[in-house]
PDB file of N, CA and C in Angstrom:
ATOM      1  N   UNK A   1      -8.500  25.025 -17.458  1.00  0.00           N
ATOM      2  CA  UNK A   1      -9.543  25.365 -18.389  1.00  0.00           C
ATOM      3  C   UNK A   1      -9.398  26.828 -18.765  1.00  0.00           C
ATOM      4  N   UNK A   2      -9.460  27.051 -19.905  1.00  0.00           N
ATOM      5  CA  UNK A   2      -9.484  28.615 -20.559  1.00  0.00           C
ATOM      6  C   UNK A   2     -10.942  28.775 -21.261  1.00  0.00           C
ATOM      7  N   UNK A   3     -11.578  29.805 -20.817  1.00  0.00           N
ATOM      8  CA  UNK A   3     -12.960  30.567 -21.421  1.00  0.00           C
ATOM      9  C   UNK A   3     -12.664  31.479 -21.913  1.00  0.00           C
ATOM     10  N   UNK A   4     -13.257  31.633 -23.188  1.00  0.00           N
ATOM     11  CA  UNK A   4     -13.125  32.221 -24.509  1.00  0.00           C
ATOM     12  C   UNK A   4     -14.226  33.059 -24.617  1.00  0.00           C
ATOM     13  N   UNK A   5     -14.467  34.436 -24.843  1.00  0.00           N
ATOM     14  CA  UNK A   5     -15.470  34.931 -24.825  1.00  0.00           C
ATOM     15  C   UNK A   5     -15.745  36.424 -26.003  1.00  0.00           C
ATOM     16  N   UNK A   6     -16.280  36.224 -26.963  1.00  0.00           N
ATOM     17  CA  UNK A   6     -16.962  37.382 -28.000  1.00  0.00           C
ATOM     18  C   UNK A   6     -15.457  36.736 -29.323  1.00  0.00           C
ATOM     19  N   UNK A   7     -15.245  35.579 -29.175  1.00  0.00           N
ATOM     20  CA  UNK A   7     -14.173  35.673 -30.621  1.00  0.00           C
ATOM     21  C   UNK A   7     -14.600  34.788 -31.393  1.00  0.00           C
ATOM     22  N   UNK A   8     -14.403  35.030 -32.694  1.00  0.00           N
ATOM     23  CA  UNK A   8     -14.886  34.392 -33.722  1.00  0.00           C
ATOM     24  C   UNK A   8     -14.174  32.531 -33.200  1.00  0.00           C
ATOM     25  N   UNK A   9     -14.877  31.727 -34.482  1.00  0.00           N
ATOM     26  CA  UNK A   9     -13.674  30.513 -34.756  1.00  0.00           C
ATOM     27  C   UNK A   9     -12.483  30.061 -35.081  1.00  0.00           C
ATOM     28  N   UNK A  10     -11.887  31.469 -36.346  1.00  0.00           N
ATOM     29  CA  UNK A  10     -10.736  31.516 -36.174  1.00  0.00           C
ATOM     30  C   UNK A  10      -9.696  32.919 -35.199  1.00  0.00           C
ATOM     31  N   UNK A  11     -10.545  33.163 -34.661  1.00  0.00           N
ATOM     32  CA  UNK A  11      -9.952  33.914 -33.248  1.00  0.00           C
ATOM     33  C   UNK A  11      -9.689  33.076 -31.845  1.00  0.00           C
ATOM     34  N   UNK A  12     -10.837  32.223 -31.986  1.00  0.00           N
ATOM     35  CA  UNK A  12     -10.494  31.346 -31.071  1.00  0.00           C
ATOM     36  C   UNK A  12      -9.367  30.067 -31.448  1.00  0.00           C
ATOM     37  N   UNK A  13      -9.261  29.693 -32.333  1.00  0.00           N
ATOM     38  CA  UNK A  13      -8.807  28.477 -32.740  1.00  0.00           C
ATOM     39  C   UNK A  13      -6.788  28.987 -32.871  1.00  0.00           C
ATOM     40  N   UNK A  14      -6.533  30.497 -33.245  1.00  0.00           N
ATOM     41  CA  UNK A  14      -5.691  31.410 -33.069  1.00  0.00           C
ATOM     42  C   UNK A  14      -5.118  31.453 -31.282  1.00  0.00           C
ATOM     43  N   UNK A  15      -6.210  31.618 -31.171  1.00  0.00           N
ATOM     44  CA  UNK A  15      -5.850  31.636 -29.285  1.00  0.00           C
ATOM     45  C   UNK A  15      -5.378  30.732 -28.561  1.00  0.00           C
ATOM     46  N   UNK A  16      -5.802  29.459 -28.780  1.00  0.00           N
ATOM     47  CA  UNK A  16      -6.023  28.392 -28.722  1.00  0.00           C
ATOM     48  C   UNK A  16      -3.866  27.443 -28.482  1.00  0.00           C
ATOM     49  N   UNK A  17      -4.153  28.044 -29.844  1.00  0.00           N
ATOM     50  CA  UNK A  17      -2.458  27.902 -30.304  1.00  0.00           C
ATOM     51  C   UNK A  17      -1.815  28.690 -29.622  1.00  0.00           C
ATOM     52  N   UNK A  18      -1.748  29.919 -29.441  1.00  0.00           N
ATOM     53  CA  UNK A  18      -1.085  31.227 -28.613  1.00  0.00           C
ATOM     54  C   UNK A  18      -0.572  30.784 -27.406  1.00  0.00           C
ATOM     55  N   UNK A  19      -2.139  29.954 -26.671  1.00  0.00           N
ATOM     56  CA  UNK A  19      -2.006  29.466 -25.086  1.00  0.00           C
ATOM     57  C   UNK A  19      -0.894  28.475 -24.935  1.00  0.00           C
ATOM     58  N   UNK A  20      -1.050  27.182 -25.881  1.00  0.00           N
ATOM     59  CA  UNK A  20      -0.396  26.233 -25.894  1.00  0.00           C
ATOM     60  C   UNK A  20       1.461  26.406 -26.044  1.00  0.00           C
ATOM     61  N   UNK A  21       1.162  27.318 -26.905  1.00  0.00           N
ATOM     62  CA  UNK A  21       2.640  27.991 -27.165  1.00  0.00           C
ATOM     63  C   UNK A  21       3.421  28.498 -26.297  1.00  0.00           C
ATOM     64  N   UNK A  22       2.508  29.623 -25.484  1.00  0.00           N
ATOM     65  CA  UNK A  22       2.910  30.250 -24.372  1.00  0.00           C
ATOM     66  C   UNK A  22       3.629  29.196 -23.176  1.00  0.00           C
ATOM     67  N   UNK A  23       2.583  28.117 -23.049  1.00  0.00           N
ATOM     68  CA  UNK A  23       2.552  27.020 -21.759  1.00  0.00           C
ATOM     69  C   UNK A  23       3.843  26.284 -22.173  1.00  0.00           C
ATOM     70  N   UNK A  24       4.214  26.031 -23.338  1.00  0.00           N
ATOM     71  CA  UNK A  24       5.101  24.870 -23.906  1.00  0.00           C
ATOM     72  C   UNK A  24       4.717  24.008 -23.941  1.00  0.00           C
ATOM     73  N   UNK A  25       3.603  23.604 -23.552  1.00  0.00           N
ATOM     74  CA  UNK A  25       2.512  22.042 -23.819  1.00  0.00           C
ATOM     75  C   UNK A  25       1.212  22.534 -23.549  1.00  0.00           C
ATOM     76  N   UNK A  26       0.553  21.986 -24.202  1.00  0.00           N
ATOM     77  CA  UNK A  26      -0.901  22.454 -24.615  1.00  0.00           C
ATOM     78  C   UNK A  26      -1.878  21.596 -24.082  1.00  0.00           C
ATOM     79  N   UNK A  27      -0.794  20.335 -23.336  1.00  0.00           N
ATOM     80  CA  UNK A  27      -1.757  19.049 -23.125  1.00  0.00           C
ATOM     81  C   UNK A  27      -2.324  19.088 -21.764  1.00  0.00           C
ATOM     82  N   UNK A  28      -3.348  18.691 -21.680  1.00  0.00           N
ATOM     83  CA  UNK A  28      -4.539  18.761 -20.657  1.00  0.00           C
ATOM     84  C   UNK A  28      -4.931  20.219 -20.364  1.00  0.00           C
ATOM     85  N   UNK A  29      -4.913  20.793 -21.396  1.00  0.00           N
ATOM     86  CA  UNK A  29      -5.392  22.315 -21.041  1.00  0.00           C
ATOM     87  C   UNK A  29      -6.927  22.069 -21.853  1.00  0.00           C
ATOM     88  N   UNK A  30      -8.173  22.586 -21.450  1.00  0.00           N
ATOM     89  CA  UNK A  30      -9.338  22.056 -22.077  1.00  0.00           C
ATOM     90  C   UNK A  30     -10.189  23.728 -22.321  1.00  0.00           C
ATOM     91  N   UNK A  31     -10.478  24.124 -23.324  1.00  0.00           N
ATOM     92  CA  UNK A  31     -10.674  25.001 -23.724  1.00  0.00           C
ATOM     93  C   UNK A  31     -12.386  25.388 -23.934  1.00  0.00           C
ATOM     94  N   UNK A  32     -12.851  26.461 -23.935  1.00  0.00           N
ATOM     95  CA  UNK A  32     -14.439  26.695 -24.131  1.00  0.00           C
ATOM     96  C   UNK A  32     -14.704  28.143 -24.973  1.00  0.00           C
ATOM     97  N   UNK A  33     -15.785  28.098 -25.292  1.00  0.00           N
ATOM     98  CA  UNK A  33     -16.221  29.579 -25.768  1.00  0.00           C
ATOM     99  C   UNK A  33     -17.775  29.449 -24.769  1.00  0.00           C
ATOM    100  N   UNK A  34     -17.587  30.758 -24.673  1.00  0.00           N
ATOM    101  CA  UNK A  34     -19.232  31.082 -23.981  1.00  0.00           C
ATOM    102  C   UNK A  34     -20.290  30.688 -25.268  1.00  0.00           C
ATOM    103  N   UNK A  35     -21.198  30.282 -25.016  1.00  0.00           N
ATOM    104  CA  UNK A  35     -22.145  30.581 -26.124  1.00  0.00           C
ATOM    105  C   UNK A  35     -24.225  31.188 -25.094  1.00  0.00           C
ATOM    106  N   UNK A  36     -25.252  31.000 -25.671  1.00  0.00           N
ATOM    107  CA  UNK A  36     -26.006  32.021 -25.280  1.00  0.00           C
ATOM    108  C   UNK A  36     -26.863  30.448 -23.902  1.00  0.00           C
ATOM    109  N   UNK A  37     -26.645  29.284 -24.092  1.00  0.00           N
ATOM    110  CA  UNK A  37     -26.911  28.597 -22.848  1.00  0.00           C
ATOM    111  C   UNK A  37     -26.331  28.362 -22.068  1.00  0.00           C
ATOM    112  N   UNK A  38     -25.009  28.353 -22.546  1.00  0.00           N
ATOM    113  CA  UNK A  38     -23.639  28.509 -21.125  1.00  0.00           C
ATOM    114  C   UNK A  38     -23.171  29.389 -20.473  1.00  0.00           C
ATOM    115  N   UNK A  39     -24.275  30.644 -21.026  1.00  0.00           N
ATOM    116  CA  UNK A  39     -23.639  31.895 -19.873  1.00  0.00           C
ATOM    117  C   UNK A  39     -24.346  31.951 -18.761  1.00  0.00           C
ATOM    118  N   UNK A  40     -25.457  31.235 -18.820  1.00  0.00           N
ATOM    119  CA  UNK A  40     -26.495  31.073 -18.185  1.00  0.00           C
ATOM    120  C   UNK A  40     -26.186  30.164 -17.143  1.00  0.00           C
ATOM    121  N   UNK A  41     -25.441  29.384 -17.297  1.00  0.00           N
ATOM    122  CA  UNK A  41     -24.748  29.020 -16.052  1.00  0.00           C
ATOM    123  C   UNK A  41     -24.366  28.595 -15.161  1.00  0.00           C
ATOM    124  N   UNK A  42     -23.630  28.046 -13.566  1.00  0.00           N
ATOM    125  CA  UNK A  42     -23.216  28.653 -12.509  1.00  0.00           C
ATOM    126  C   UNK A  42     -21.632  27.998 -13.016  1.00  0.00           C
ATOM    127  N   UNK A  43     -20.369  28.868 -12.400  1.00  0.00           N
ATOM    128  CA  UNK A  43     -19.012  28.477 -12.878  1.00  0.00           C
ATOM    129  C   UNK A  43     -18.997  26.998 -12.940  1.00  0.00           C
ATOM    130  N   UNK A  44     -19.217  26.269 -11.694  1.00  0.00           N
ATOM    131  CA  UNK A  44     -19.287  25.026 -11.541  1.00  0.00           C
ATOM    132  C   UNK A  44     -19.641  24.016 -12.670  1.00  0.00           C
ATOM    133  N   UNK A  45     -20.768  24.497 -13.064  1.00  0.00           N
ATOM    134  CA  UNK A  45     -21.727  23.483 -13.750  1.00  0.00           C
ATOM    135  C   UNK A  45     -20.499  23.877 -15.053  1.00  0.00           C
ATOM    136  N   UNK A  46     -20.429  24.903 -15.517  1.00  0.00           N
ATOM    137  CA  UNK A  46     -19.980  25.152 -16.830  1.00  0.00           C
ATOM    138  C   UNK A  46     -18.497  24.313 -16.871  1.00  0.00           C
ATOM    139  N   UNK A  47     -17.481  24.695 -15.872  1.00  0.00           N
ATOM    140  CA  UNK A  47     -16.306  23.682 -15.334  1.00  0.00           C
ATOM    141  C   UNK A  47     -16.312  22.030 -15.815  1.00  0.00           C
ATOM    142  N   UNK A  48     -17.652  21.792 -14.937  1.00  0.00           N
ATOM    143  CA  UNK A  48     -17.564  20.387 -15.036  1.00  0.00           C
ATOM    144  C   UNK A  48     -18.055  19.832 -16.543  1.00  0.00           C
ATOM    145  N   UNK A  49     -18.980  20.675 -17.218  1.00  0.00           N
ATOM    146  CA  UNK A  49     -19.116  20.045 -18.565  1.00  0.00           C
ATOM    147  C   UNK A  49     -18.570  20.177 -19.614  1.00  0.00           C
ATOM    148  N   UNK A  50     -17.416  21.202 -19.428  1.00  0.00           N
ATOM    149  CA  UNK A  50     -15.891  21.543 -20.302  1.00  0.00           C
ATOM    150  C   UNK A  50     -15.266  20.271 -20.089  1.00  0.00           C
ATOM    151  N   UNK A  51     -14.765  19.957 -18.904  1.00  0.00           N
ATOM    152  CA  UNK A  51     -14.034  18.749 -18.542  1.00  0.00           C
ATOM    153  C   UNK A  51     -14.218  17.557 -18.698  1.00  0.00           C
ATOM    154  N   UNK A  52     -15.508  17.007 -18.743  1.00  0.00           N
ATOM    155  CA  UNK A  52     -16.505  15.986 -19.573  1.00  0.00           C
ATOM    156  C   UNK A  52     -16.280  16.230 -20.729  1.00  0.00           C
ATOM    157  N   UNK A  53     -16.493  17.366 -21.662  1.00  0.00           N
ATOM    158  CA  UNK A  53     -16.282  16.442 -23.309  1.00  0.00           C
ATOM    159  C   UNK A  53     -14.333  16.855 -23.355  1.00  0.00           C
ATOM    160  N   UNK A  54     -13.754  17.490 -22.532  1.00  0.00           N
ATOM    161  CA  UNK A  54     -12.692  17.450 -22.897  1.00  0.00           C
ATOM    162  C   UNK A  54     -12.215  16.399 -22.772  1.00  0.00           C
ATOM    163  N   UNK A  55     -12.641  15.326 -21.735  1.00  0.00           N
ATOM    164  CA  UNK A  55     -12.040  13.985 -21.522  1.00  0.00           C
ATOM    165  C   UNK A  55     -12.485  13.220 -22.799  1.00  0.00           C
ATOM    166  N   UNK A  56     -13.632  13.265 -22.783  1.00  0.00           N
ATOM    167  CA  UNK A  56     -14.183  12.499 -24.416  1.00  0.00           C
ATOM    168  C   UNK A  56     -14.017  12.563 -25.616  1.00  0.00           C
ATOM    169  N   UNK A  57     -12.944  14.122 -25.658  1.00  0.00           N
ATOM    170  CA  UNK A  57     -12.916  14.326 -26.889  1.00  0.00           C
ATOM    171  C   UNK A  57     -11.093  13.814 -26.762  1.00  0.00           C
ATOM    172  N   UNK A  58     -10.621  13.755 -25.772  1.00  0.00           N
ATOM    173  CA  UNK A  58      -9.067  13.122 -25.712  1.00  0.00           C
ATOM    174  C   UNK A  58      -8.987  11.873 -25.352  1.00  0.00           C
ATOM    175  N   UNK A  59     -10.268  10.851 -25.247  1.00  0.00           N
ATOM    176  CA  UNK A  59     -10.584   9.529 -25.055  1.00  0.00           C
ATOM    177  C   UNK A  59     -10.142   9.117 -23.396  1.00  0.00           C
ATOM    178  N   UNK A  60     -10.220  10.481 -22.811  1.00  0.00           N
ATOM    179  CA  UNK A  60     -10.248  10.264 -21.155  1.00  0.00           C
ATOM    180  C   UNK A  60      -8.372   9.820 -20.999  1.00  0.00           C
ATOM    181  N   UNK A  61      -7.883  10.765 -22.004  1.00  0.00           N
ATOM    182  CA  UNK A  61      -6.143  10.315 -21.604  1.00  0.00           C
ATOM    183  C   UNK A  61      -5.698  11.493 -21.270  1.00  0.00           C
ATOM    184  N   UNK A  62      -5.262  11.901 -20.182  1.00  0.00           N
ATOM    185  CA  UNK A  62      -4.543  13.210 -19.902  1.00  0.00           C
ATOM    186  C   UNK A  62      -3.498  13.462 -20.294  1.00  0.00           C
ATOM    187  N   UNK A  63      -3.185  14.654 -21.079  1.00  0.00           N
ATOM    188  CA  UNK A  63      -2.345  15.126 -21.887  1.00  0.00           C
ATOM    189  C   UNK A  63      -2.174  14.474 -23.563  1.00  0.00           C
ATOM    190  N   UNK A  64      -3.466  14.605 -23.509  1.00  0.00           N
ATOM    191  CA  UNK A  64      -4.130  14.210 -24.869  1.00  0.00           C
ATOM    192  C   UNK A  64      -4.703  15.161 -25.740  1.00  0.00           C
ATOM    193  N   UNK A  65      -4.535  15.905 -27.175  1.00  0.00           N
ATOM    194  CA  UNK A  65      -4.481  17.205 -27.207  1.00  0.00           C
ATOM    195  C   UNK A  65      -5.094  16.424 -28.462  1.00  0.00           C
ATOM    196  N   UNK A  66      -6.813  17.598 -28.514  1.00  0.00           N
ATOM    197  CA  UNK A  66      -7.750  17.358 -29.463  1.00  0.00           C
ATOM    198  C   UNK A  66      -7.202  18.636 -30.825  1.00  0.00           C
ATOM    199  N   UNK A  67      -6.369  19.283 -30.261  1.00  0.00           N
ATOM    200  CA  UNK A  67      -6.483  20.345 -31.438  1.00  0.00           C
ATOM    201  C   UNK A  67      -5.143  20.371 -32.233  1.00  0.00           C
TER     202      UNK A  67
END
């Protein structure tokens, strides 16, 4: 999981690509931005509900790449 923090949409969406690039596969890497109810918090909680829609948004297939 990578947390994203103070960048726009296309700063993040820029980054996003950067990471994937860097890694040579981008797949099952699940990505976040802070926003003003998720800083709020605890790592855990925030972890596990990145990983929940990341599965949902890749239909729960690992190495399934939403972007």
């Amino acid at each position: 999981m990578v947390l994203f923090h103070g960048l726009g949409q296309d700063e993040a969406v820029k980054a996003m690509r950067a990471v994937k690039a860097a890694l040579e596969t981008g797949n099952g890497v699940a990505f976040a931005m802070t926003t003003e109810t998720n800083l709020g918090w605890t790592v855990a909680d925030l972890v596990e509900h990145v990983l929940e829609e990341h599965a949902q948004m890749t239909g729960g297939k690992p190495g399934a790449d939403p972007l």
